[in-house]
Protein backbone atom coordinates (compact mmCIF):
# COMPACT_ATOMS: atom_id res chain seq x y z
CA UNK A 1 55.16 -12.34 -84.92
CA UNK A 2 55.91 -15.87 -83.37
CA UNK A 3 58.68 -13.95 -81.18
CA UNK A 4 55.97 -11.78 -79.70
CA UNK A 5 53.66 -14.46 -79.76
CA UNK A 6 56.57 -16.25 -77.24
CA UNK A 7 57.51 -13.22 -75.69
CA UNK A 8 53.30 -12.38 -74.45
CA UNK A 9 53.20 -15.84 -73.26
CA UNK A 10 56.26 -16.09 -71.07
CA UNK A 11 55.78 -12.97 -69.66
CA UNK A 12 52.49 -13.94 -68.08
CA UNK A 13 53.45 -17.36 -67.25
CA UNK A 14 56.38 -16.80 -65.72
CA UNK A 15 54.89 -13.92 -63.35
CA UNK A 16 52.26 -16.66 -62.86
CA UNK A 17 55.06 -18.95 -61.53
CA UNK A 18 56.94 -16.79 -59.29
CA UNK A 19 53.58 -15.58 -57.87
CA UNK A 20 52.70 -19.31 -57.22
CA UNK A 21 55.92 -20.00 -55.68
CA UNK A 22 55.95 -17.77 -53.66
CA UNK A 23 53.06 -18.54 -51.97
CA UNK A 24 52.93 -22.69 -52.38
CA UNK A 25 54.73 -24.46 -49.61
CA UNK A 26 57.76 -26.59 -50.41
CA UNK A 27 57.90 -29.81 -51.01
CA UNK A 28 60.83 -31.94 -49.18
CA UNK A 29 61.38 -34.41 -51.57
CA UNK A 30 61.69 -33.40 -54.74
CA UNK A 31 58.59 -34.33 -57.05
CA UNK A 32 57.65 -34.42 -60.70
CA UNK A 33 54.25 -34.20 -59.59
CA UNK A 34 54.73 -31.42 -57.52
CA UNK A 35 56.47 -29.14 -60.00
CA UNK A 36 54.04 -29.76 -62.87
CA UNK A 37 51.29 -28.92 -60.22
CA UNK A 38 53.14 -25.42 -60.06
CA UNK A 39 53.74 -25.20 -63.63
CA UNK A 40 49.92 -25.71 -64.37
CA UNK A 41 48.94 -23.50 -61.74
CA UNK A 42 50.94 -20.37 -62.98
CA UNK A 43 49.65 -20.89 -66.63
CA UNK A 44 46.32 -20.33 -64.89
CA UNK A 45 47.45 -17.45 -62.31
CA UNK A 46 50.01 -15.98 -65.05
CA UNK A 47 47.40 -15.48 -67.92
CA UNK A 48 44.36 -14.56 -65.49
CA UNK A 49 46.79 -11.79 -63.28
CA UNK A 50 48.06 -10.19 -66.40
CA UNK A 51 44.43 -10.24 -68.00
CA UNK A 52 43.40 -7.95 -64.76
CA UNK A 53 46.40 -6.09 -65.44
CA UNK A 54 45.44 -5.24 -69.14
CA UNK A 55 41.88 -4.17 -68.35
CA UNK A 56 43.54 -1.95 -65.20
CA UNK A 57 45.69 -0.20 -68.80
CA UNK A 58 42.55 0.01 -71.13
CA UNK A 59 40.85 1.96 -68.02
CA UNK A 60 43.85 4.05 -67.34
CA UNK A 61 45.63 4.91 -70.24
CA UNK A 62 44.95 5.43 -73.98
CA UNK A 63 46.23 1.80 -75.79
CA UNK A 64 49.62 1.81 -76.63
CA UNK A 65 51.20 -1.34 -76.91
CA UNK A 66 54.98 -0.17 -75.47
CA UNK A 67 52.90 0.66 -72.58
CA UNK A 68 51.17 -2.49 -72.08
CA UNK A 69 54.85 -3.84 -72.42
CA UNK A 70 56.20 -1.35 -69.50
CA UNK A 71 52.87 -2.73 -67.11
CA UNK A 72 53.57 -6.21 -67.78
CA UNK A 73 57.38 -5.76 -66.53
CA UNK A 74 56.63 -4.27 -63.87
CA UNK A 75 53.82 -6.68 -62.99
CA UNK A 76 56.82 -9.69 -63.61
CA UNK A 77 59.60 -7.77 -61.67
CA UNK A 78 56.92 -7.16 -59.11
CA UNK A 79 56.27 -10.93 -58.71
CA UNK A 80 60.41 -11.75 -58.27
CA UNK A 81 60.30 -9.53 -56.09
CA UNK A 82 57.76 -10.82 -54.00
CA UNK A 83 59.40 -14.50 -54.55
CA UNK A 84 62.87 -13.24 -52.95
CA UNK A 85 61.02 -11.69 -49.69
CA UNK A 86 58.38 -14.41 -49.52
CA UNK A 87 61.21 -17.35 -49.99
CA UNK A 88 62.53 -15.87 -46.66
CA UNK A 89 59.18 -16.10 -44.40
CA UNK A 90 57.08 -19.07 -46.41
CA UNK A 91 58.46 -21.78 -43.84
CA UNK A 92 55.39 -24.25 -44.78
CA UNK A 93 56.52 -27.40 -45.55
CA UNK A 94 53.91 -30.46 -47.30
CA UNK A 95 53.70 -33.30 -45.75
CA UNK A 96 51.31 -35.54 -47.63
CA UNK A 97 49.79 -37.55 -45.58
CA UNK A 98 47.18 -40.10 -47.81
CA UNK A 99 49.55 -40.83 -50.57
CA UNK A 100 49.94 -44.12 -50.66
CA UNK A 101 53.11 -45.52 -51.97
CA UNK A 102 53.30 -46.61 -55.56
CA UNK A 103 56.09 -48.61 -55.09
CA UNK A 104 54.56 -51.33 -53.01
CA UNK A 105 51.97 -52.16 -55.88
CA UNK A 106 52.47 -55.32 -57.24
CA UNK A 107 53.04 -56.52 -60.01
CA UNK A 108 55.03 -53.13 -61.09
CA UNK A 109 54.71 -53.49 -64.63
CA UNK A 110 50.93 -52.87 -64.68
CA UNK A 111 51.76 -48.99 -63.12
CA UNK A 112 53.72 -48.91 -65.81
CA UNK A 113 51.42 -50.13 -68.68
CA UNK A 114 48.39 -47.93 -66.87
CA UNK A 115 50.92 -44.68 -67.19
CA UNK A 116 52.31 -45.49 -71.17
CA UNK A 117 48.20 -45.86 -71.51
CA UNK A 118 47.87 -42.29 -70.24
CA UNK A 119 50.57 -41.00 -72.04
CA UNK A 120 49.31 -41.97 -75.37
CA UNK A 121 45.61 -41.12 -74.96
CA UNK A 122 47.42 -37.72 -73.86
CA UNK A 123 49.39 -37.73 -76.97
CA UNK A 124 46.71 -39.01 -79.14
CA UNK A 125 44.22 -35.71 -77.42
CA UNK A 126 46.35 -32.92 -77.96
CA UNK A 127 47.09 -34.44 -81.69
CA UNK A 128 42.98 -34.14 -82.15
CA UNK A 129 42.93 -31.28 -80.36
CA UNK A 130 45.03 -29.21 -82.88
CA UNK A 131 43.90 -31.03 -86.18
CA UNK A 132 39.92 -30.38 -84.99
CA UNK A 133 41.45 -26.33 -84.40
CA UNK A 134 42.86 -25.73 -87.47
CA UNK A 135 40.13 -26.90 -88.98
CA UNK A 136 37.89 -24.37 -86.94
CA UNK A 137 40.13 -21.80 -85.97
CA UNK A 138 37.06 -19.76 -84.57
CA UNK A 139 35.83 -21.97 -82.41
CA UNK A 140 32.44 -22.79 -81.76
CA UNK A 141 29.54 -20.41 -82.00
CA UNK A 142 29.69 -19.08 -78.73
CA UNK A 143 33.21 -18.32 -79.05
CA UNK A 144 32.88 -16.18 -82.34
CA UNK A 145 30.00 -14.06 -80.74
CA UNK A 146 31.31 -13.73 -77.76
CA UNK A 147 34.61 -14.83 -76.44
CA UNK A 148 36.45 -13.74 -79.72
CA UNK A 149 34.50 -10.93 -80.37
CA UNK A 150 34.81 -9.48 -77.52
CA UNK A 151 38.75 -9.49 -77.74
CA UNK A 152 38.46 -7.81 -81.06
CA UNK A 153 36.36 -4.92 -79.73
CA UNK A 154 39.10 -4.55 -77.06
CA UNK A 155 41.81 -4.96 -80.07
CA UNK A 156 40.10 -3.13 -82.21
CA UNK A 157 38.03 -0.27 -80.35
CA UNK A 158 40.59 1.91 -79.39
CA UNK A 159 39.30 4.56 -76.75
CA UNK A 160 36.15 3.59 -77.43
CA UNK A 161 36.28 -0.20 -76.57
CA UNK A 162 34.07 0.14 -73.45
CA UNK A 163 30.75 1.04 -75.75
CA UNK A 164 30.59 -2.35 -77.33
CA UNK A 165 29.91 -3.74 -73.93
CA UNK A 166 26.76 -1.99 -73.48
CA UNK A 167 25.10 -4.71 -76.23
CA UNK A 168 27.04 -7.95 -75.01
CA UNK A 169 26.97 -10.26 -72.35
CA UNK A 170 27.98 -9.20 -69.08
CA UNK A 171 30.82 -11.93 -68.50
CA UNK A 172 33.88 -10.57 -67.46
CA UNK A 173 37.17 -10.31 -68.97
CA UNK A 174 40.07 -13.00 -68.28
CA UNK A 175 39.83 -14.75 -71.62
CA UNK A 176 38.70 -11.95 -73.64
CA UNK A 177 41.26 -9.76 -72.12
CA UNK A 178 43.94 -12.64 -72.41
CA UNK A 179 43.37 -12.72 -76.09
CA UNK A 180 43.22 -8.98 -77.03
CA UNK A 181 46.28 -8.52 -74.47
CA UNK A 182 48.70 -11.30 -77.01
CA UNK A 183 47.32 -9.26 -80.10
CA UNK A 184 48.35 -6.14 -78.68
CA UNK A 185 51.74 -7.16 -78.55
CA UNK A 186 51.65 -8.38 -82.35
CA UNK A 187 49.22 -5.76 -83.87
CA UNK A 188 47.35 -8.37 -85.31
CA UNK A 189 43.98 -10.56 -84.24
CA UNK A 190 45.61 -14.03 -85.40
CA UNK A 191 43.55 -16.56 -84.84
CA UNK A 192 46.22 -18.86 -83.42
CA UNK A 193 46.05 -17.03 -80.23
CA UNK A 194 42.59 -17.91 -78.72
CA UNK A 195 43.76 -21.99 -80.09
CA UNK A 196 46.96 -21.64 -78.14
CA UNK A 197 45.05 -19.92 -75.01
CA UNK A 198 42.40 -22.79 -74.88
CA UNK A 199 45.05 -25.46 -75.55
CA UNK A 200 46.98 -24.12 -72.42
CA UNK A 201 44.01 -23.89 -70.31
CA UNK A 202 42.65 -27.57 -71.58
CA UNK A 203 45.43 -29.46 -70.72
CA UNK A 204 46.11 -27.61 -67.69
CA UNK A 205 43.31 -28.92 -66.48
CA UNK A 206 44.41 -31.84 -67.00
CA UNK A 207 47.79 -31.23 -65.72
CA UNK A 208 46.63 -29.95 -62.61
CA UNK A 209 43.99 -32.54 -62.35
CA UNK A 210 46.41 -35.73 -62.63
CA UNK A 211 49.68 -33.89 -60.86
CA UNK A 212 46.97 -33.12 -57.32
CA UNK A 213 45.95 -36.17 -57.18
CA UNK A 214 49.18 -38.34 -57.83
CA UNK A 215 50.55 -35.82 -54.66
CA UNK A 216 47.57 -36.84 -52.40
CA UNK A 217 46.45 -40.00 -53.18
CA UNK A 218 49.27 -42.18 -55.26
CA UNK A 219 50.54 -41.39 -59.08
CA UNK A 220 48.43 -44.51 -59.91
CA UNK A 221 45.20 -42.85 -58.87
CA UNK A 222 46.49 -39.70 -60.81
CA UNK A 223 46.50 -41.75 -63.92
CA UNK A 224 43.54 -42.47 -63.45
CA UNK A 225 41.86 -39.36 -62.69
CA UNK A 226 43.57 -38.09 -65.84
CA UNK A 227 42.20 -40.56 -68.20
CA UNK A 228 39.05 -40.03 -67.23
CA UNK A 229 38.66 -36.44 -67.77
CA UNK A 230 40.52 -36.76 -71.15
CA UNK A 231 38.01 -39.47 -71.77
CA UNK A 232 35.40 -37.21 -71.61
CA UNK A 233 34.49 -36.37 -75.03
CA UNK A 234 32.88 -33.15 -74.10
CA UNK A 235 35.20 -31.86 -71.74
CA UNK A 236 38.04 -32.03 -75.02
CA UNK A 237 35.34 -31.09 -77.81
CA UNK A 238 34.94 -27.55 -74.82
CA UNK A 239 38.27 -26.71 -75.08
CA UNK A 240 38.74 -27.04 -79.14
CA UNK A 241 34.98 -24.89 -79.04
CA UNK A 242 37.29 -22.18 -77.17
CA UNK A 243 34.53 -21.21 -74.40
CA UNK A 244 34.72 -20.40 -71.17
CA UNK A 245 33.46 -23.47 -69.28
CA UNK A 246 37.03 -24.97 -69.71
CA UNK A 247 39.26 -21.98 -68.24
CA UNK A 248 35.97 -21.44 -65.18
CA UNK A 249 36.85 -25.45 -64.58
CA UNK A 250 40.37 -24.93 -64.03
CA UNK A 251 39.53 -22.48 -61.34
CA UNK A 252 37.22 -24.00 -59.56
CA UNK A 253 39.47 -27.41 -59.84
CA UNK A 254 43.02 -24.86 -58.37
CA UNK A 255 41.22 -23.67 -55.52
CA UNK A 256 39.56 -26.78 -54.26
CA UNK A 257 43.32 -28.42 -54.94
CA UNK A 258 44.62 -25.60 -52.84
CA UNK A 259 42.38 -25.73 -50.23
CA UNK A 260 43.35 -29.67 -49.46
CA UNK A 261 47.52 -28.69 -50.05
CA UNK A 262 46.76 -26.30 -47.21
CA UNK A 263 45.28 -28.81 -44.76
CA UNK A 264 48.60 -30.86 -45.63
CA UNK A 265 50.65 -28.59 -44.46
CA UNK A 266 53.33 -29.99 -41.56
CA UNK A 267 55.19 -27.08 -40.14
CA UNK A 268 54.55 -23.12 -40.47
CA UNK A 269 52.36 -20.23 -38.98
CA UNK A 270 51.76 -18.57 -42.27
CA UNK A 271 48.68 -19.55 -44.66
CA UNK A 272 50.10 -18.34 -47.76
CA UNK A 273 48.29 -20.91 -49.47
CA UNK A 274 44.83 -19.68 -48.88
CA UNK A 275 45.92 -16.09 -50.67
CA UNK A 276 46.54 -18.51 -53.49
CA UNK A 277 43.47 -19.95 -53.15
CA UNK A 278 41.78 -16.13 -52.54
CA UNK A 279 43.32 -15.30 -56.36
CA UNK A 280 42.44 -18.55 -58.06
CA UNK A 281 38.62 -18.27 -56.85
CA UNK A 282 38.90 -14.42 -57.67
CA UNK A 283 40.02 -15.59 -61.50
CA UNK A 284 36.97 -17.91 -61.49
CA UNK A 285 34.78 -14.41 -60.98
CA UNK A 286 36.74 -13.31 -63.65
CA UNK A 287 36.54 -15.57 -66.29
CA UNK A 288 32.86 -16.01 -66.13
CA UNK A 289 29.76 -14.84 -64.28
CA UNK A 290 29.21 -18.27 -62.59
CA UNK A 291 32.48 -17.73 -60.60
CA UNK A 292 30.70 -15.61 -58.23
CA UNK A 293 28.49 -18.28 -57.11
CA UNK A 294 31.58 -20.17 -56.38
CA UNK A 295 32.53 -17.52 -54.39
CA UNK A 296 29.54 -17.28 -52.50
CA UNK A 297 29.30 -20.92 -52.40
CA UNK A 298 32.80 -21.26 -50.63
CA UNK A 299 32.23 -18.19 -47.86
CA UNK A 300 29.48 -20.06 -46.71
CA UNK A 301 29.96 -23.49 -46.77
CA UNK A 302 33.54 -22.62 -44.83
CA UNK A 303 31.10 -21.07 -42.40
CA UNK A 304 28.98 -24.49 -41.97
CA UNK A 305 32.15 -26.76 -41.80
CA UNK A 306 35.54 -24.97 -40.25
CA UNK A 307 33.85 -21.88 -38.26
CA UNK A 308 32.28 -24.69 -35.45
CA UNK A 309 35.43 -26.69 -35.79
CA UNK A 310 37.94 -24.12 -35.77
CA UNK A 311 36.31 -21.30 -33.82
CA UNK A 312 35.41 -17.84 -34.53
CA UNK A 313 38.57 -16.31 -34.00
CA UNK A 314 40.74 -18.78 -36.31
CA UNK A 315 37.67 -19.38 -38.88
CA UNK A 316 37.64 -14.88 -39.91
CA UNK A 317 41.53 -14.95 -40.00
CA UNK A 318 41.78 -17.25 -42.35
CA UNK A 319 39.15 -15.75 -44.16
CA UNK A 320 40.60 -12.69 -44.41
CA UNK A 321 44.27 -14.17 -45.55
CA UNK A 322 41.90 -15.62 -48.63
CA UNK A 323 40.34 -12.64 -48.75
CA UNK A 324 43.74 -10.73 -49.55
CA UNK A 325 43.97 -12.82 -52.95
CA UNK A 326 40.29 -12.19 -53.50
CA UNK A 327 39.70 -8.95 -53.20
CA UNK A 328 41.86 -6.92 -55.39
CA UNK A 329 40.55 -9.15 -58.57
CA UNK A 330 37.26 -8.93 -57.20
CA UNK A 331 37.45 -5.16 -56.90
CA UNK A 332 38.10 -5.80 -60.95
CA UNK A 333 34.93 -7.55 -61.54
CA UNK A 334 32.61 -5.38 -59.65
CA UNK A 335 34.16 -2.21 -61.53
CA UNK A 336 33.23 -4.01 -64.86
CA UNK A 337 29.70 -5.39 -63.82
CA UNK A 338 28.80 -1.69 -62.89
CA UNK A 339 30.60 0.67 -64.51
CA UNK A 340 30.81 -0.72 -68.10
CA UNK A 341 29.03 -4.12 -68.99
CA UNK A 342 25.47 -3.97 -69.57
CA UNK A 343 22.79 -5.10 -66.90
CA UNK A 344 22.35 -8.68 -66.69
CA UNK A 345 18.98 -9.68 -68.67
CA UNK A 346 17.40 -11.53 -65.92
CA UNK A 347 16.99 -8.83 -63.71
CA UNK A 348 15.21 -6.77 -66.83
CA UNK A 349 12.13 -8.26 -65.90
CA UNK A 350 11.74 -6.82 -62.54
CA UNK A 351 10.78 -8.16 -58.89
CA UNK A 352 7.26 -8.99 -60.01
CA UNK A 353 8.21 -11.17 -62.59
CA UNK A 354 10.68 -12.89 -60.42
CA UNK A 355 8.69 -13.58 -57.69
CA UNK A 356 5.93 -15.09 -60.02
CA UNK A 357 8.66 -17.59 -61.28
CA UNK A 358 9.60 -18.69 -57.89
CA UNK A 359 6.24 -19.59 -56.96
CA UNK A 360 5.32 -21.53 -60.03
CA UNK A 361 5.58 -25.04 -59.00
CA UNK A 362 5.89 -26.23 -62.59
CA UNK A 363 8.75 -24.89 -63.05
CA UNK A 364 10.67 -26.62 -60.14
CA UNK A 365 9.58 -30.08 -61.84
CA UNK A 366 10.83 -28.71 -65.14
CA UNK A 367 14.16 -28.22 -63.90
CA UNK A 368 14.57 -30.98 -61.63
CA UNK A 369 13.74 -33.87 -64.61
CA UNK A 370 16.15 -32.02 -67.01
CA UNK A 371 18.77 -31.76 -64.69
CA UNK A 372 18.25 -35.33 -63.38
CA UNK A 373 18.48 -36.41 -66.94
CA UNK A 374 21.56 -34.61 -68.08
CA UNK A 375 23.15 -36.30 -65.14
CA UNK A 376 21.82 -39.42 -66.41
CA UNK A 377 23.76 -39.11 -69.82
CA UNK A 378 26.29 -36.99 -69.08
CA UNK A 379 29.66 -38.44 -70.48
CA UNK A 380 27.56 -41.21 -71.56
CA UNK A 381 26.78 -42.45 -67.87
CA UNK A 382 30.26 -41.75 -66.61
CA UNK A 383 28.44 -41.13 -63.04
CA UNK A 384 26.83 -45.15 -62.89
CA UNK A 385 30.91 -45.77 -63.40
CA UNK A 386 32.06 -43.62 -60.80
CA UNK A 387 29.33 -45.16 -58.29
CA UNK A 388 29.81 -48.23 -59.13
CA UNK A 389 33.71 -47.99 -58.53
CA UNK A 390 33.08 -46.38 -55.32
CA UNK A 391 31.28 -49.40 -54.39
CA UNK A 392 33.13 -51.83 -55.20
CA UNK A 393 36.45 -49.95 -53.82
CA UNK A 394 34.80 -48.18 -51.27
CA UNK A 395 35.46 -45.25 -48.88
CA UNK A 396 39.09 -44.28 -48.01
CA UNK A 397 39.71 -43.89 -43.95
CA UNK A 398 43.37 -43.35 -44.18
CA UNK A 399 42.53 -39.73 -42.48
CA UNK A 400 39.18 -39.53 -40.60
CA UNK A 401 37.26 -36.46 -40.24
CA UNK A 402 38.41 -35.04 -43.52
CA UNK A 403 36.64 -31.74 -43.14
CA UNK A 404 37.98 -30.28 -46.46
CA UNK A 405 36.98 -32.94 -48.75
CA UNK A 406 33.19 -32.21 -46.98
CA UNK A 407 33.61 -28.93 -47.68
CA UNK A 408 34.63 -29.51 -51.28
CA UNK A 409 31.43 -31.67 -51.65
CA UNK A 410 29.00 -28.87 -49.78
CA UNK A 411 30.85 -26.11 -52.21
CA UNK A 412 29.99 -27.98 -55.47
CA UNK A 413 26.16 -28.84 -53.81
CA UNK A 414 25.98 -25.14 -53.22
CA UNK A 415 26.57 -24.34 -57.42
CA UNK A 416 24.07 -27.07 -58.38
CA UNK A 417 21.43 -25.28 -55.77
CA UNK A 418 22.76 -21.76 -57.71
CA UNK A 419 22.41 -23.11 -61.04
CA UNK A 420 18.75 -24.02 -59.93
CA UNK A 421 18.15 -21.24 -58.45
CA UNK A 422 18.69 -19.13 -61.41
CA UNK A 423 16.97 -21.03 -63.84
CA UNK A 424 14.05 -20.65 -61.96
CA UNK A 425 14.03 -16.75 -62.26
CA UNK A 426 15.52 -17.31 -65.63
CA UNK A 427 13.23 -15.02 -67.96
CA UNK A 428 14.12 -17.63 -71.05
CA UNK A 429 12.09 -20.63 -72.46
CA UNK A 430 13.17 -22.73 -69.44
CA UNK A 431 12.77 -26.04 -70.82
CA UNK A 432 15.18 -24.84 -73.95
CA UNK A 433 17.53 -23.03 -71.19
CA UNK A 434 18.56 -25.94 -69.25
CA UNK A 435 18.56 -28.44 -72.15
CA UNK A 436 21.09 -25.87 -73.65
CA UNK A 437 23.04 -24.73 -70.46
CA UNK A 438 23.44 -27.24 -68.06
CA UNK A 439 25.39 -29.49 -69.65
CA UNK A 440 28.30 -26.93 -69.85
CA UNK A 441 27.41 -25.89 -66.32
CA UNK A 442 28.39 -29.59 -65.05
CA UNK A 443 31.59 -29.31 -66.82
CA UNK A 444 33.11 -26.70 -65.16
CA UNK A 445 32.49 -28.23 -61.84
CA UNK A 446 33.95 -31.93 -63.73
CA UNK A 447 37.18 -31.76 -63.10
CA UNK A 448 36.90 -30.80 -59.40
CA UNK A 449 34.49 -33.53 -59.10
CA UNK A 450 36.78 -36.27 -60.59
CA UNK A 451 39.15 -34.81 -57.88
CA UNK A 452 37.02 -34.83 -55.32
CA UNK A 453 36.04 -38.79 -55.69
CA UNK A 454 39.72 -39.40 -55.67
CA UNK A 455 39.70 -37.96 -52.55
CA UNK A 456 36.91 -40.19 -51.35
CA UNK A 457 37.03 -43.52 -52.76
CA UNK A 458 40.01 -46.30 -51.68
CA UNK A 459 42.61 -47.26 -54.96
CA UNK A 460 42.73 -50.90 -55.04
CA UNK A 461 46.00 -51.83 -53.51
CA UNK A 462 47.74 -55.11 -54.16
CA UNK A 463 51.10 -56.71 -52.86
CA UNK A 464 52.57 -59.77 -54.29
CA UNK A 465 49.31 -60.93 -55.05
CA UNK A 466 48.13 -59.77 -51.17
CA UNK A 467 45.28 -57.56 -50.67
CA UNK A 468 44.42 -54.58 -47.94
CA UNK A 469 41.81 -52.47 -48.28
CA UNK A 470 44.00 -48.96 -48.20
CA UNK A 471 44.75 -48.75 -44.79
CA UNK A 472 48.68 -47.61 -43.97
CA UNK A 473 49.35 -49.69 -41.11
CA UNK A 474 47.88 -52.83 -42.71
CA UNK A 475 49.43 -51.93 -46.03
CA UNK A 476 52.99 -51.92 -44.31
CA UNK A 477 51.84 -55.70 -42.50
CA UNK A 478 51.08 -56.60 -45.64
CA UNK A 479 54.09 -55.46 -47.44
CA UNK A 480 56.17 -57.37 -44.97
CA UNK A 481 53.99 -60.86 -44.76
CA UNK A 482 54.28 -60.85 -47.96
């Protein structure tokens, strides 16, 4: 069983990789940053491509597991394929251009003692995280009646698995199909399989989170960006619970990543990037119903910030190249929405009922304290921290007119107005809705947050005792007064 286990895993991870690959840019020095970036990034694209995959066999064929076995070959021999022809055109190089160089901090040994700090608290996290899951192999509630259970109807439902969706909730399949996918290959519903699928996806995050950062900004910023998101109790106590805010967040987090690698790009006509980007915002949509507000929220703030700065012409092609990741997992999540998952409850209650809610003023005030105060505690006032360092660092101008990071910031703006928006037609006790939901909502978009403020705010630097204030050309003065 642990063979298969292996064998279901490194299937879909490594057609992750060599889909990823093919479409990242090189890097010109070699970079431990850079290839764990790529490693986290195809445990993502590797379990959420061969997820789509598996519902495209439930739909087409009757399940047979030596078939699922042919697909997924073909699906990886399909991806080396595309890495030997791509490997010949993908002439984008990265050039980072806001990293700023470890090596002149001074003294050295506190990098060091900040990193061997990380490393631990990693250590010491994953050690919790597998205790706390073999204590609870099920997860939390959610997970059991839903995540979980929704695998086993696809395990277990034979020909008829698409009825059981007529009763449940109308998210889509990536982790449910992810799960029932690995037991297909074992003919067994283990539960070690959803604990090794969050685990992955968890410290992806994480991964992808510290790796991004240390590329754009310094490995001593990635540190830090890492410890704070494993310092976030409820961001670790998610990914034991096995739901789907976790695996949502690392989407969000790989596109908005992939979006700034693009903009660093130094030589080369050809945007592979954003397809990339197109299939990590499609897997968003598929892993939960939120992703296509992210969606939504990308298309148009990319209209507000690069269509006047780029020009209609340059703005649609590159929305089309993201579109040609997009769409064909899209095309996957509209065929589920409509054709088997049940309608989604808030639309039950019809225009009239909708339209009342919108123009009850009450409930605006309703939301807007509950959501003000979950801010408020949220990581136990991690946000006063973050401010507070941003003040007393402040803003980076390394690179002015950073249009992507403003885009970043308008996309997440753009899911907080959503996630308003739809608790206001939300036919649920509202003040028990938000007090229950939002939380989890502010997760997923956590990790691209702590991302984005990297982005923004200046890393103390220090040289021999000398301080600049993050600017290159007086960081090199300094390094040579000093």
């Amino acid at each position: 069983m642990i063979f298969l286990i292996m064998l279901s895993f490194i299937i879909s991870i490594a057609t992750g990789y060599f889909f990823t690959v093919s479409l990242l840019p090189d890097r010109q020095v070699a970079s431990f940053s850079y290839a764990l970036l790529k490693i986290c990034l195809s445990i993502g694209v590797g379990l959420g491509i061969t997820s789509c995959l598996f519902f495209l066999w439930l739909i087409t064929f009757n399940p047979d597991t030596f078939t699922l076995i042919v697909f997924d070959s073909f699906l990886l021999i399909a991806s080396i394929i595309l890495f030997k022809y791509m490997i010949r055109f993908n002439n984008n190089s990265l050039l980072i251009k806001t990293t700023l160089p470890d090596a002149y901090l001074k003294p050295s040994w506190l990098i060091s003692v900040v990193v061997a700090l990380f490393l631990i608290f990693l250590g010491g996290t994953v050690i919790i995280f597998l205790i706390k899951s073999i204590k609870t192999p099920h997860g939390y509630l959610d997970a059991i009646i839903a995540w979980n259970m929704r695998a086993r109807f696809l395990f277990r439902g034979g020909e008829l698995w698409e009825t059981a969706f007529s009763v449940l909730t109308d998210h889509p399949l990536l982790i449910p199909g992810t799960i029932a996918r690995i037991w297909y290959y074992i003919g067994s519903d283990t539960t070690i399989v959803p604990i090794i699928v969050a685990f992955l996806f968890t410290f992806s995050t994480v991964g992808l989170l510290y790796s991004s950062v240390s590329i754009l900004r310094g490995r001593s910023q990635g540190v830090l960006a890492g410890l704070l998101l494993l310092s976030t109790v409820i961001f670790l106590q998610s990914g034991i619970n096995q739901v789907g805010d976790v695996p949502v967040g690392f989407f969000y987090l790989a596109t908005i990543v992939l979006f700034h690698l693009k903009d660093n790009l130094s030589k080369g006509k050809n945007d592979f990037t954003l397809i990339l980007a197109g299939i990590t915002a499609g897997l968003a949509s598929w892993t939960k119903s939120e992703g296509s507000l992210f969606i939504v929220s990308i298309v148009v703030a990319s209209a507000l910030i690069f269509l006047p700065k780029k020009g209609f012409k340059k703005y649609i092609k590159d929305l089309l190249i993201w579109g040609i990741g997009l769409i064909p997992i899209l095309a996957a999540v509209i065929y589920f929405k409509t054709q088997i998952a049940s309608p989604s409850y808030v639309l039950d209650q019809g225009w009239t009922g909708i339209i009342n809610k919108l123009a009850d003023p009450t409930r605006y005030l309703i939301i807007t304290q509950m959501m003000v105060r979950t801010l408020v505690t949220f990581g136990d006032g991690v946000l006063f921290l973050l401010a507070l360092y941003l003040i007393l660092m402040g803003k980076k101008y390394i690179i002015r007119d950073d249009i992507v990071t403003t885009f970043s910031i308008i996309v997440l703006c753009f899911m907080l107005i959503g996630y308003f928006s739809i608790y206001l037609i939300n036919p649920v006790d509202l003040s028990f809705v938000v007090k229950v939901s939002f939380k989890r909502l502010f997760l997923q978009l956590w990790p691209a947050i702590i991302f984005i403020f990297f982005m923004i705010v200046k890393p103390p630097i220090i040289i021999n005792d000398c301080s600049v204030d993050g600017n290159m050309d007086k960081l090199v003065n300094a390094k040579n007064q000093c």
